[in-house]
Each structure stands twice: as structure tokens, then as C-alpha cells.
Protein backbone atom coordinates (compact mmCIF):
# COMPACT_ATOMS: atom_id res chain seq x y z
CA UNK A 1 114.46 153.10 15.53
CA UNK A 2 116.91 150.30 15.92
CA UNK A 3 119.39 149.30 18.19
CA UNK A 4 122.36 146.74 18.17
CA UNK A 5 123.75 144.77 21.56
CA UNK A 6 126.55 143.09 21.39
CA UNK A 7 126.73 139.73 23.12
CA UNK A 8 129.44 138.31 25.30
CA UNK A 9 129.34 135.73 23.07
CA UNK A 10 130.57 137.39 19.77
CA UNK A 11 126.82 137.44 18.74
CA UNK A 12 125.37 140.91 17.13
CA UNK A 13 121.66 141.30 18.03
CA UNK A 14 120.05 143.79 16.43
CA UNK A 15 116.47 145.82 17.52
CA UNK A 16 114.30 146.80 15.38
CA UNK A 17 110.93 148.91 16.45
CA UNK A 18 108.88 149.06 13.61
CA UNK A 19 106.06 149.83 15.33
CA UNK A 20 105.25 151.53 19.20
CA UNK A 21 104.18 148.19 20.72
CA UNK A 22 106.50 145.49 18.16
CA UNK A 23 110.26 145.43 18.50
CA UNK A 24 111.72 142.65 16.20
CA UNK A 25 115.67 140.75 16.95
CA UNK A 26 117.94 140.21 13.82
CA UNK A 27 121.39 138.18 13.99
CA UNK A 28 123.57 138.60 11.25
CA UNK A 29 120.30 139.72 8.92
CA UNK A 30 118.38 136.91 10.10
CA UNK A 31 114.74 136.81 12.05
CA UNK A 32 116.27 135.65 15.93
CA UNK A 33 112.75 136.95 17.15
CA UNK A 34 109.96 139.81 18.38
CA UNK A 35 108.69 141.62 21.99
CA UNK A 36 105.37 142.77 21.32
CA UNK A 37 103.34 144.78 24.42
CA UNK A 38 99.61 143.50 24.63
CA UNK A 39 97.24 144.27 27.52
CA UNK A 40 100.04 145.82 29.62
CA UNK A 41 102.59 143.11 29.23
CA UNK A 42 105.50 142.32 26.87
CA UNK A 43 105.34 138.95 25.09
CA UNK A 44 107.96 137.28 23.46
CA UNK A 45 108.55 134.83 20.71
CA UNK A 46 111.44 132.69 19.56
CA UNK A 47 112.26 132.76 15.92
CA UNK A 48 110.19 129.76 15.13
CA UNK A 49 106.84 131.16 16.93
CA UNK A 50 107.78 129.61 20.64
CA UNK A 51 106.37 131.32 23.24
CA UNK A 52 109.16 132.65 25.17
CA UNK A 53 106.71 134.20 28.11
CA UNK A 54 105.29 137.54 29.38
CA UNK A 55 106.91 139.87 30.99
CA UNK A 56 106.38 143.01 32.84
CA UNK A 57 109.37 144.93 31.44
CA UNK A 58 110.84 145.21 27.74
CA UNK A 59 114.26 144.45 28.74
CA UNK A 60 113.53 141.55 30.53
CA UNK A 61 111.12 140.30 27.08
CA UNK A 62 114.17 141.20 24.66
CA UNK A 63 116.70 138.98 27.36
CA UNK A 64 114.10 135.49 26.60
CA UNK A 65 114.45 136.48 23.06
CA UNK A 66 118.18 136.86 22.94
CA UNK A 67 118.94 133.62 25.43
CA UNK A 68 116.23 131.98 24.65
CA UNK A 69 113.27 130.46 27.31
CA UNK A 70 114.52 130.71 31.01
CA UNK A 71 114.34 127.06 32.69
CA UNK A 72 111.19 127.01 34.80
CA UNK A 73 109.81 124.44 37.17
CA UNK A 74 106.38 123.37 36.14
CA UNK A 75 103.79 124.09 38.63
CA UNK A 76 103.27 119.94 39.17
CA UNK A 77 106.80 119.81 40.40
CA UNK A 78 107.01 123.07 42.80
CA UNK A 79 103.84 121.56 44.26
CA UNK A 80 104.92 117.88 44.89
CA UNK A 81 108.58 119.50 46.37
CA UNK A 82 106.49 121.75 48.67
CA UNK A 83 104.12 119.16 50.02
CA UNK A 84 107.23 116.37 50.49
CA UNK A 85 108.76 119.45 52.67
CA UNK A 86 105.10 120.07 54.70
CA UNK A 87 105.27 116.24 55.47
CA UNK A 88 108.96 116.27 56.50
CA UNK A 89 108.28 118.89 58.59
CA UNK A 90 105.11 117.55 60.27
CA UNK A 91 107.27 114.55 60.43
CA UNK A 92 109.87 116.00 62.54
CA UNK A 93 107.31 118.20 64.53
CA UNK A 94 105.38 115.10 65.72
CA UNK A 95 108.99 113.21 66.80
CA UNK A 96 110.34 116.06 68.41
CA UNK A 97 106.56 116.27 70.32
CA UNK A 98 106.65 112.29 70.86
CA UNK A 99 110.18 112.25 73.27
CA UNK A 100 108.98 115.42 74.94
């Protein structure tokens, strides 16, 4: 079975499931990338290998494949933005207790 989206952007992609769990992208006849369901999950890879993520639905794999990796914050960086907010907050919380 194969299916073909066409992209806003005057790019054809083109589905391929040669298999239940493997669903392989095409542009213009060329390898743009695979979804393949392991363990419960859909993983996707980039035409060169990349890692694209895990995902829990098959559209959402074949979207990382088609755009390419969604910009994520690291974990280091979420972390450090959280705690700057605690201690802002604790900040303000200890000034506001101070004039009382």
C-alpha cells in the first residue's frame, strides 16, 4: 500500500508500507525516510539514519519525517529556566513577606 501527500510546499511525499510495522517516505523517487512501530511506539528516521524521535501515533512519526526533527529544549536547559523561576519566585515571596 502506498500513499502520496502533497506538501504546501510543492513537495510530493510519497508512503510506502512494505511491511505491517515499516512505512518508508520517497520525494521525487528518492529515500526522504522510514516510521517503523517497535515495542508500541513509532520511530522515525531521517534519510541519513538521524533519529527523528518516538512517537505514540503514526501520523505524528510520518510529520518528523516529512519536516524533519521538531526543535526541542534539552532537558539541561528546561531545568536551569525552571530553577531561575523557583528562585525569582522565592525571591519575591521573601520581599513581599519582609515589608509586611
Amino acid at each position: 500500500m502506498s500513499t502520496v501527500l502533497e506538501r504546501g510546499t510543492g513537495t510530493t511525499v510519497s508512503w510506502a508500507e512494505p511491511d505491517a510495522t515499516l512505512w518508508v517516505a520517497s520525494v521525487d523517487g528518492e529515500y526522504a525516510g522510514m516510521v517503523e512501530f517497535r515495542d508500541g511506539r513509532f520511530v522515525a528516521a531521517s534519510s541519513t539514519g538521524k533519529d527523528l524521535g518516538v512517537f505514540v501515533s503514526l501520523l505524528r512519526a510520518k510529520e518528523a519525517v516529512e519536516n524533519g526533527p521538531a526543535k526541542t529544549l534539552q532537558f539541561p536547559y528546561v531545568a536551569a529556566v525552571a530553577a531561575s523561576a523557583i528562585v525569582s519566585a522565592t525571591a519575591v515571596a521573601f520581599t513581599a513577606f519582609a515589608v509586611l
